[in-house]
Protein backbone atom coordinates (compact mmCIF):
# COMPACT_ATOMS: atom_id res chain seq x y z
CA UNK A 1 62.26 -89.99 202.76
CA UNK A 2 63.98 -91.69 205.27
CA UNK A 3 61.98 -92.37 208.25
CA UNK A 4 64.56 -91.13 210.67
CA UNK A 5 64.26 -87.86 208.92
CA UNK A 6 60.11 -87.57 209.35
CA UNK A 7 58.81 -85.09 212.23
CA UNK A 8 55.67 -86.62 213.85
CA UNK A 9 53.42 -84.59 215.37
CA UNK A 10 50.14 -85.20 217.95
CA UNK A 11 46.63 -85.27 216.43
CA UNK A 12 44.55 -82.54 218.30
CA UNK A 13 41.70 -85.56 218.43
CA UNK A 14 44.09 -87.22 221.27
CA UNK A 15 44.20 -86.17 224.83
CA UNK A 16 46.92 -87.73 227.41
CA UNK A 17 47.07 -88.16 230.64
CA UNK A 18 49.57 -89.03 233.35
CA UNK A 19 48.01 -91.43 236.38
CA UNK A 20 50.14 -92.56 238.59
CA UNK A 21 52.88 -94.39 236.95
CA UNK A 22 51.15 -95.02 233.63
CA UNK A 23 50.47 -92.37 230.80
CA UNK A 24 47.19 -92.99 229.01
CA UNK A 25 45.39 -91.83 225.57
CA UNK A 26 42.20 -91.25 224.93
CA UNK A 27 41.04 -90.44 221.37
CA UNK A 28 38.21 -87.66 221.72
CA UNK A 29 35.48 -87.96 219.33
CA UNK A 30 32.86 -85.40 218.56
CA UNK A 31 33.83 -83.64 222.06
CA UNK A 32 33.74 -86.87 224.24
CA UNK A 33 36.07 -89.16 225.56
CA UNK A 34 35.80 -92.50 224.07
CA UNK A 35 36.42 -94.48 227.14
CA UNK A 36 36.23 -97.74 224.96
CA UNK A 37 39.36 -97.12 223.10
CA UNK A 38 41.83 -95.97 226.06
CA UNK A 39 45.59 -96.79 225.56
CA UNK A 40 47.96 -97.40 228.15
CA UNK A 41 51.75 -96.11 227.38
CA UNK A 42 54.76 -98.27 228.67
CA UNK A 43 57.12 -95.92 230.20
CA UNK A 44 59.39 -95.80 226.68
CA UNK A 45 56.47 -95.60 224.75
CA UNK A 46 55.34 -92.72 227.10
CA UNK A 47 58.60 -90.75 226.73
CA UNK A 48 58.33 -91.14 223.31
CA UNK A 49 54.85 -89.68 223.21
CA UNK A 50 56.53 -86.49 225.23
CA UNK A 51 59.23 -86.06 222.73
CA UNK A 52 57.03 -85.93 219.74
CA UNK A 53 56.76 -82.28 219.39
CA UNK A 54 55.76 -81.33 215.78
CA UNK A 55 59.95 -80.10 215.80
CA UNK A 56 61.97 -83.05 216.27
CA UNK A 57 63.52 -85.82 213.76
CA UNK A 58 61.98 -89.21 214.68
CA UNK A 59 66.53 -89.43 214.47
CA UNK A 60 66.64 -86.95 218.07
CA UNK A 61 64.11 -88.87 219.80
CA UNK A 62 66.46 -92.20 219.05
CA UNK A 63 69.47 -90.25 220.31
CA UNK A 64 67.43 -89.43 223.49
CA UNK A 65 65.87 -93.07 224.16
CA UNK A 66 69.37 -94.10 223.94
CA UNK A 67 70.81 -91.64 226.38
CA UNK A 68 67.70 -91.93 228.97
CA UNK A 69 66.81 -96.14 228.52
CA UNK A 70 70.65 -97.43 228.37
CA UNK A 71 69.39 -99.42 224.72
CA UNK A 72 71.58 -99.97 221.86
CA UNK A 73 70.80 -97.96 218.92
CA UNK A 74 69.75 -100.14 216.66
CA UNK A 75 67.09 -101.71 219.68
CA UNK A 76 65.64 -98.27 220.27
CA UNK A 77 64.87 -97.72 215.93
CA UNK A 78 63.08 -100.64 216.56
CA UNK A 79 60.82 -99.76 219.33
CA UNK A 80 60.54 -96.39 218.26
CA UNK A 81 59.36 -98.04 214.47
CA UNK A 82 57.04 -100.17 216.47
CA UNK A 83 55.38 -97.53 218.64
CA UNK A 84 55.00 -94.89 215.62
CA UNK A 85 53.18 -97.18 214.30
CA UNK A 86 50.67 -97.96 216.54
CA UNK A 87 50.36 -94.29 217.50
CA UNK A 88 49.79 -94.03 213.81
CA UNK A 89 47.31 -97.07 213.42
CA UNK A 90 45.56 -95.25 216.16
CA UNK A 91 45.41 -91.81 214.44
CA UNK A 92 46.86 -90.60 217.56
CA UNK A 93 50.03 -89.03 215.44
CA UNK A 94 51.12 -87.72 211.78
CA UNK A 95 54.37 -87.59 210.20
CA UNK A 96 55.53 -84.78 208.13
């Protein structure tokens, strides 16, 4: 499958936060935060993190990084590759 094509959707063991200017995760295990593994979000990696929705092709959320970050196509596929994968590394999503 083309990864364009995949829908990603957030792991329920996640929980995000808005501070300020910076969007944070914090993986919850066994019912408590685990303060020693917070991530910070850069603001496109943030707005990625809203648009993953269990409903969208990883191909709308290009189209929209595009529109909203003034990036050429081909540089937003890249940081969207990069950031899926972290958020992946980190359990924090799963593609469908």
């Amino acid at each position: 499958m083309n990864y364009l094509e995949k829908i990603y959707s957030k792991s329920d063991s996640i929980v995000s936060r808005k501070i300020a200017d910076e969007f944070i995760l914090v993986p919850i295990r066994q019912n408590v935060g685990d303060l020693e593994s917070i991530y910070t979000l850069n603001e496109t990696a943030a707005r990625i993190w809203e648009l993953i929705d269990g409903k969208i092709k990883v191909e709308e959320i290009k189209e929209k990084i595009v529109e909203e970050f003034e990036v050429t196509p081909e540089e937003a596929e890249k940081d969207i590759r990069e950031h899926l994968l972290q958020l992946e590394e980190i359990k924090a999503i799963a593609g469908d």
